[in-house]
N, C-alpha and C. Protein backbone atom coordinates (compact mmCIF):
# COMPACT_ATOMS: atom_id res chain seq x y z
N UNK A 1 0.86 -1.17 0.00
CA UNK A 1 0.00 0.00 0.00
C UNK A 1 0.90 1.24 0.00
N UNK A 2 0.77 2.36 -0.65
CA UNK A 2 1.30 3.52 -1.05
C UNK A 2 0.32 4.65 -0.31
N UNK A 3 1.32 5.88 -0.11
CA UNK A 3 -0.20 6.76 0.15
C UNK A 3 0.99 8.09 -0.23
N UNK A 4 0.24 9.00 -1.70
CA UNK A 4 0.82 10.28 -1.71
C UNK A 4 -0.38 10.93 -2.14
N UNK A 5 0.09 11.89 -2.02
CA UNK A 5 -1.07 12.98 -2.62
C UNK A 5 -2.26 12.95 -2.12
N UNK A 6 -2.31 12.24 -0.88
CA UNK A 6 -3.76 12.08 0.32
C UNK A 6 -4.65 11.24 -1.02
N UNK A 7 -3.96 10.43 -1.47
CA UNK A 7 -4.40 9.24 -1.99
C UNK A 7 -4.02 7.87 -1.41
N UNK A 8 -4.66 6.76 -1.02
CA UNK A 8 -4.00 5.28 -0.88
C UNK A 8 -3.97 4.26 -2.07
N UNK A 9 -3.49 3.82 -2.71
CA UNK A 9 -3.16 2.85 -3.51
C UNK A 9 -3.16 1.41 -2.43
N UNK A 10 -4.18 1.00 -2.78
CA UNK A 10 -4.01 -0.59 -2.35
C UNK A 10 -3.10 -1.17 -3.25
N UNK A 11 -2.63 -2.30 -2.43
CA UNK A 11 -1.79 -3.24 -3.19
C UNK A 11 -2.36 -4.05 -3.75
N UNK A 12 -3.53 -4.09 -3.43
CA UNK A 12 -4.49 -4.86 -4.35
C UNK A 12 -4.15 -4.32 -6.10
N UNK A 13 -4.26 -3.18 -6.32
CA UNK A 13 -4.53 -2.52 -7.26
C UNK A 13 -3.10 -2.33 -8.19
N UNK A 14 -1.79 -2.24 -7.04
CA UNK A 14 -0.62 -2.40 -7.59
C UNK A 14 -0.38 -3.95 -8.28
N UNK A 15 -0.66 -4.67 -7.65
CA UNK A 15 -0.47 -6.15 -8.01
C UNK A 15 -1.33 -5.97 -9.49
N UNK A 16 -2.65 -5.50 -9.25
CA UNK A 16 -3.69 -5.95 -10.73
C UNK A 16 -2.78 -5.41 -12.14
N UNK A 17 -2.24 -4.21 -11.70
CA UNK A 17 -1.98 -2.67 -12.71
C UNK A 17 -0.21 -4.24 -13.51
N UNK A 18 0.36 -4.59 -12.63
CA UNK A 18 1.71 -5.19 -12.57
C UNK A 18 1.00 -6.49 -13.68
N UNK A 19 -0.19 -7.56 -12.98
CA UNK A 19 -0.55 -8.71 -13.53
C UNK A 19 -0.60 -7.92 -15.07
N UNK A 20 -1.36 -6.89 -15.34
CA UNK A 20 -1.93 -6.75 -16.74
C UNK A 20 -1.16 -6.08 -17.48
N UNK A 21 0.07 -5.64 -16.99
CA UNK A 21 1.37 -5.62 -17.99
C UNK A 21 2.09 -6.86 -18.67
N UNK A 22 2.23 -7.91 -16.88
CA UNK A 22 3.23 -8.88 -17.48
C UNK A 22 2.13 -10.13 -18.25
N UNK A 23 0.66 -9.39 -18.85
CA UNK A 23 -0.03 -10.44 -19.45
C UNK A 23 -0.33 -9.80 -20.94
N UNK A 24 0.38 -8.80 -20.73
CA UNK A 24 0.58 -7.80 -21.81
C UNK A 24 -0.97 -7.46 -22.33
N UNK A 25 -1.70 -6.98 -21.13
CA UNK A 25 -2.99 -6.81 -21.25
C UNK A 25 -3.02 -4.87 -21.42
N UNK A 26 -1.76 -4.97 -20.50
CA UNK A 26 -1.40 -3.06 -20.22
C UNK A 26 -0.28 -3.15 -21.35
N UNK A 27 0.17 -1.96 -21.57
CA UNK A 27 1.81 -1.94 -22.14
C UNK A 27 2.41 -1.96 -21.37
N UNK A 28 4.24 -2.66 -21.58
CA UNK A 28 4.64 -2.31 -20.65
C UNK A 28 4.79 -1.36 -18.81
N UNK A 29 4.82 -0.28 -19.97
CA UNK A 29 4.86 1.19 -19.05
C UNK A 29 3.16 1.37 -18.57
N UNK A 30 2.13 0.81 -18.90
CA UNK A 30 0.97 0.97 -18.60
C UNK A 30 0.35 1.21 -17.18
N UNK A 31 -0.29 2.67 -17.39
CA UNK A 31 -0.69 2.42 -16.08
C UNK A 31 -2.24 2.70 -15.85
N UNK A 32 -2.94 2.46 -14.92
CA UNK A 32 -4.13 2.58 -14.49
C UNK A 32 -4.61 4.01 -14.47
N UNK A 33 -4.99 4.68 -15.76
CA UNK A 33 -5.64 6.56 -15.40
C UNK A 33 -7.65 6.34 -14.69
N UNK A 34 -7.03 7.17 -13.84
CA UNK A 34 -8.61 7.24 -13.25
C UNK A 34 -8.57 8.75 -13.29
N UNK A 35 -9.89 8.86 -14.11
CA UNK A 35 -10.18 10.40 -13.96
C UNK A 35 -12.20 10.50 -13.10
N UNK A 36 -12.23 11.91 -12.61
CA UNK A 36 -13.72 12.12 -12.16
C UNK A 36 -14.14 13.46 -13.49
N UNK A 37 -15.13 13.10 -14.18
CA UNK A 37 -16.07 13.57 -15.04
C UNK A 37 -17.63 13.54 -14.85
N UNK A 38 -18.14 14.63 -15.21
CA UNK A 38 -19.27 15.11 -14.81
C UNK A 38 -20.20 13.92 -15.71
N UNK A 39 -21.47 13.49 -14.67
CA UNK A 39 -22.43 12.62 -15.63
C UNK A 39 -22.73 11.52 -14.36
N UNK A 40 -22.96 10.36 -15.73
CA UNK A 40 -23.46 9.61 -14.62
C UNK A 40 -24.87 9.82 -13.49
N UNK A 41 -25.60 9.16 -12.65
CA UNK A 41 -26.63 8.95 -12.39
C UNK A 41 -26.46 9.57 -10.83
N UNK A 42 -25.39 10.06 -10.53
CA UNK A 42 -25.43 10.86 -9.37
C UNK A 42 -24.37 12.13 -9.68
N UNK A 43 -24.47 12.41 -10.81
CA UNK A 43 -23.42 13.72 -10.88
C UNK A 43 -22.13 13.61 -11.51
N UNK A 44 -21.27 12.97 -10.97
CA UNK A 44 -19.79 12.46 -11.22
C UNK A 44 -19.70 11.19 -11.48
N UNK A 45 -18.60 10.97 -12.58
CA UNK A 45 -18.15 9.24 -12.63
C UNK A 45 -17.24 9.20 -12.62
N UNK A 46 -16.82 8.07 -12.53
CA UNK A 46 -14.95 7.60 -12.37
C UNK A 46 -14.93 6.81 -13.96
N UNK A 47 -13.95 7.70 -14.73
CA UNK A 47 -13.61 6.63 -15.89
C UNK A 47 -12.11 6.56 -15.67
N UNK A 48 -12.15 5.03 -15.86
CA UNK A 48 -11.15 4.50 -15.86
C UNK A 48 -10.53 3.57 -17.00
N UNK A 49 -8.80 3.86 -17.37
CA UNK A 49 -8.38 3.38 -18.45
C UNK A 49 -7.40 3.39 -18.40
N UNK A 50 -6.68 2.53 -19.98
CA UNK A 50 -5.42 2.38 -19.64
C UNK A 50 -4.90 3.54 -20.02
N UNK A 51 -3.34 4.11 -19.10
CA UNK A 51 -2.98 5.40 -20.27
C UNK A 51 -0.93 5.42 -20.29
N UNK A 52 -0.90 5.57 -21.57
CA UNK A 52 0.22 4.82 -22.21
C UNK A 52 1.19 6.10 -21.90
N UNK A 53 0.84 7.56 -22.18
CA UNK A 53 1.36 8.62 -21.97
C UNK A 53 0.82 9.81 -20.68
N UNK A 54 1.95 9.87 -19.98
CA UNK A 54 1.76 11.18 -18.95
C UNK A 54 1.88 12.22 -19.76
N UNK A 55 0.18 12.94 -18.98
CA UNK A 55 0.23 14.50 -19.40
C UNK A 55 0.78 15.62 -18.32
N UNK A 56 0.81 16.73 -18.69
CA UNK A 56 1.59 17.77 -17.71
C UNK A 56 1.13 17.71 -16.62
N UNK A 57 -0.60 17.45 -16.45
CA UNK A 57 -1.06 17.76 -15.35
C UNK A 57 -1.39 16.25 -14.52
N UNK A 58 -0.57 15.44 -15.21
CA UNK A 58 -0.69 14.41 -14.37
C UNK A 58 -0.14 13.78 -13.34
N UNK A 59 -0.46 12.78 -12.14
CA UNK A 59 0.30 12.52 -10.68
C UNK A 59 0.50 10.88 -10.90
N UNK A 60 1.40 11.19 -10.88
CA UNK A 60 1.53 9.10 -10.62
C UNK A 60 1.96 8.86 -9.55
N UNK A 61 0.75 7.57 -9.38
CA UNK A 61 0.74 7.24 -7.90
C UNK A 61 1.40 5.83 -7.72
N UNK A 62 2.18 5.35 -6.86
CA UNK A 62 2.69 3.97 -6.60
C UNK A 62 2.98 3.21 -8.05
N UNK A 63 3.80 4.27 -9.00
CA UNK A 63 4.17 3.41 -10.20
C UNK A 63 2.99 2.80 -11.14
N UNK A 64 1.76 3.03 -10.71
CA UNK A 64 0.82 2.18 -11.39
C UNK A 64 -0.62 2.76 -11.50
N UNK A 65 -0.61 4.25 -11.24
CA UNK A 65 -1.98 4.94 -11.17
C UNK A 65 -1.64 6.32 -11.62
N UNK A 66 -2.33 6.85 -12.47
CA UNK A 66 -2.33 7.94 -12.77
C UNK A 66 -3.30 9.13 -12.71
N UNK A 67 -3.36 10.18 -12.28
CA UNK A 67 -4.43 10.76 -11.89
C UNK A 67 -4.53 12.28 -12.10
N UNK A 68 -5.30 13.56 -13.14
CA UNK A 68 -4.67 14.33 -13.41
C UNK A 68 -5.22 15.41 -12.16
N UNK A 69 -4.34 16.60 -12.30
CA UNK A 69 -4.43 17.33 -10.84
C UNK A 69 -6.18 17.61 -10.55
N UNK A 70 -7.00 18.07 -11.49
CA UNK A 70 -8.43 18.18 -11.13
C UNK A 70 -9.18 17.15 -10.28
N UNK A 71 -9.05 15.79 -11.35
CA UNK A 71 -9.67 14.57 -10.39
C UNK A 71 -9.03 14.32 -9.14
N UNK A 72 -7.68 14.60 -8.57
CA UNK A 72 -7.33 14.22 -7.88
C UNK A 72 -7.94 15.28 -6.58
N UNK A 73 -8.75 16.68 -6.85
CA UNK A 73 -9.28 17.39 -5.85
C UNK A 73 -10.27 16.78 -5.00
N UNK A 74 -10.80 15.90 -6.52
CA UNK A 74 -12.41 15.72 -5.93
C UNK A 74 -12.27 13.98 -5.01
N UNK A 75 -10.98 13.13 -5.48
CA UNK A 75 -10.65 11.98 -4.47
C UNK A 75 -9.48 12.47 -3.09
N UNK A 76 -9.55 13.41 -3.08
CA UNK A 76 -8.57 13.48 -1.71
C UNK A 76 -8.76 12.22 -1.13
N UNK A 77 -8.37 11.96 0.03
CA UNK A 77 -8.37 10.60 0.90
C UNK A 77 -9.18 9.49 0.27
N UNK A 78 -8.95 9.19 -1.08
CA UNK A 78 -9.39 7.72 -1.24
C UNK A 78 -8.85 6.76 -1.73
N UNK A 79 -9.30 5.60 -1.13
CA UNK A 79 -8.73 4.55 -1.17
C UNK A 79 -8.96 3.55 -2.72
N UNK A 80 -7.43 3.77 -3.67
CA UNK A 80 -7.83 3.08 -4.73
C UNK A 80 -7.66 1.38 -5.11
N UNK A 81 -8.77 0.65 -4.93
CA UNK A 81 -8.47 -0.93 -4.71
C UNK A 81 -9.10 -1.62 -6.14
N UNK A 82 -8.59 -2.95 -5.78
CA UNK A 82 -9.09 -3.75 -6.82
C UNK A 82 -9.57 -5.09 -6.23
N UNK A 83 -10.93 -5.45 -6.78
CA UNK A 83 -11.63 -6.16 -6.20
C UNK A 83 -12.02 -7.44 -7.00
N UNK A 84 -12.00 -8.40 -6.70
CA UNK A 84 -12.80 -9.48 -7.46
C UNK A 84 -13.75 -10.14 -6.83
N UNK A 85 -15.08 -10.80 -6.95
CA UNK A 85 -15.61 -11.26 -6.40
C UNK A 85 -16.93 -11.61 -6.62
N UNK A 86 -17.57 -12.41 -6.59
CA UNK A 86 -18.86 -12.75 -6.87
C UNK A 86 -19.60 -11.92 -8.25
N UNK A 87 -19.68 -10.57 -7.95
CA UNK A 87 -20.28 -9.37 -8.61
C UNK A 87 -19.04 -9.30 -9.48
N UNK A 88 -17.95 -9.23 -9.69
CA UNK A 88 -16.51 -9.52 -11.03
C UNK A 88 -15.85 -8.85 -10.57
N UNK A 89 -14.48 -8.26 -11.51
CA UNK A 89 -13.32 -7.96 -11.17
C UNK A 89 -13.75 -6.51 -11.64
N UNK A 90 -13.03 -5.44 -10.66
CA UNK A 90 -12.77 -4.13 -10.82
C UNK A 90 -11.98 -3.01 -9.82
N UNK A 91 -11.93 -1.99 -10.49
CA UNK A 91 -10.95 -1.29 -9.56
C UNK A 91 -11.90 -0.63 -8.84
N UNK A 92 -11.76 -0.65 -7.95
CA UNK A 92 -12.84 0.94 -7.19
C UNK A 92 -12.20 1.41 -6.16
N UNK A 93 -13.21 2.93 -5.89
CA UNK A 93 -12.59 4.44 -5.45
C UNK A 93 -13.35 4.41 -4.50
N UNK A 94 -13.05 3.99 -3.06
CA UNK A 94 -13.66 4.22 -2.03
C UNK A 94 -13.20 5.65 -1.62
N UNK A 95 -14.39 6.75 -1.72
CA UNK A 95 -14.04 8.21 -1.41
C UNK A 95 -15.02 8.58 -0.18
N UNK A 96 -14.46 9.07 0.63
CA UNK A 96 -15.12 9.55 1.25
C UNK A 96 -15.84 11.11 1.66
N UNK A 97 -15.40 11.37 0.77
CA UNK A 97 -15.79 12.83 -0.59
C UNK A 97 -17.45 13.06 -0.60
N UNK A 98 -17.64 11.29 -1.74
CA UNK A 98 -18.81 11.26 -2.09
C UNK A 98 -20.25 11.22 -1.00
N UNK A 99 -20.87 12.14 -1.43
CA UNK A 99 -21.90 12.32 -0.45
C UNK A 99 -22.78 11.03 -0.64
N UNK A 100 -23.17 10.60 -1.69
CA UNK A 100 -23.73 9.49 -2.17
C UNK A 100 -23.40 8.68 -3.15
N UNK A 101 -23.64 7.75 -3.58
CA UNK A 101 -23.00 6.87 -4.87
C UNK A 101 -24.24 5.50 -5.39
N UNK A 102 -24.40 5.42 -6.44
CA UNK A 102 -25.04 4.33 -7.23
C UNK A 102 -24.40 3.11 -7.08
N UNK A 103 -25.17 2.15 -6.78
CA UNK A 103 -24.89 0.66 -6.90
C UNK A 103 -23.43 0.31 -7.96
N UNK A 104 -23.36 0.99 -8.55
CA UNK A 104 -22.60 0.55 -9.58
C UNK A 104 -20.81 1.04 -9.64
N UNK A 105 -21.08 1.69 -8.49
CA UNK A 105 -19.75 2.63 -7.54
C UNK A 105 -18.76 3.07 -8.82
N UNK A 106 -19.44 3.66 -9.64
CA UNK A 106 -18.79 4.41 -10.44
C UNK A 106 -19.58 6.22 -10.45
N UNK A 107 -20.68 6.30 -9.76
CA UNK A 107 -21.26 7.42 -9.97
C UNK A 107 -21.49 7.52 -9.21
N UNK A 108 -21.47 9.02 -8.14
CA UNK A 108 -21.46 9.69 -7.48
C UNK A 108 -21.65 10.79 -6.86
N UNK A 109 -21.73 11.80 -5.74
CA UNK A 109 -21.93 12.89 -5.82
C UNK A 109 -21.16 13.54 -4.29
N UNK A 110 -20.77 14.54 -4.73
CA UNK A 110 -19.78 15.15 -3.35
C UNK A 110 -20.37 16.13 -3.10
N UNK A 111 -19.88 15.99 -1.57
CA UNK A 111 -20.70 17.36 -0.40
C UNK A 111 -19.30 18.63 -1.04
N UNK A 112 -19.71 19.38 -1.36
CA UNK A 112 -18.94 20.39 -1.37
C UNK A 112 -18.25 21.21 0.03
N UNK A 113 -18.77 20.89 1.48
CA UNK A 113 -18.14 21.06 2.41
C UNK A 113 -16.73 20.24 2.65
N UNK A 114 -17.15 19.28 2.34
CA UNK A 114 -15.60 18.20 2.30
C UNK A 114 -14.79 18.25 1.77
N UNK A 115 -14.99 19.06 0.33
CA UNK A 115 -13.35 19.46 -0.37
C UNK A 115 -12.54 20.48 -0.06
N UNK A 116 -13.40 21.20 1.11
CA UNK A 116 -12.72 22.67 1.69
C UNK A 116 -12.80 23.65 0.73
């Protein structure tokens, strides 16, 4: 587990980002971009993808996450994991940001008191 930028990187998520290089599922250098974009069924979503090139405004986290400075306002303290299980395999953004979130824990919505 990693923690910069009042982000945590599970090792869950380091291990997944590592498996899907050496299955050459990522590129090499591939890493996990999670961005927050407006939409979705509570306001905000998390899209997530692979991304081959760092942009200026981007933070890499624990070698294996990338995140550009905007999205990274709206995840302060969250925890980025990777999950498998019954319901399938995925990464998710436990934030505690979000005021509420859809079943589908990709959409969301933040208290604007919590980002300061």
């Amino acid at each position: 587990m990693t923690k910069e930028h009042n982000i945590i990187i599970d090792q869950s998520t380091i291990d997944r980002v590592l498996a899907l290089r050496s299955k050459g599922m990522f590129a090499e250098k591939g890493y996990l971009r999670i961005a927050v974009e407006g939409g979705g069924c509570s306001g905000f979503q998390y899209k997530m993808e692979e991304a081959t090139e760092i942009e200026d405004d981007d933070i890499v986290l624990g070698d294996s996450v990338v995140i550009d400075e905007t999205s990274l306002k709206f995840m302060k303290d969250s925890v980025i994991r990777f999950k498998n299980d019954l319901m399938g395999a995925m990464f998710v953004v436990d934030n505690p940001n979000a005021s509420s979130s859809c079943g589908c824990q990709v959409s969301f919505s933040i208290d604007p008191l919590k980002l300061g």
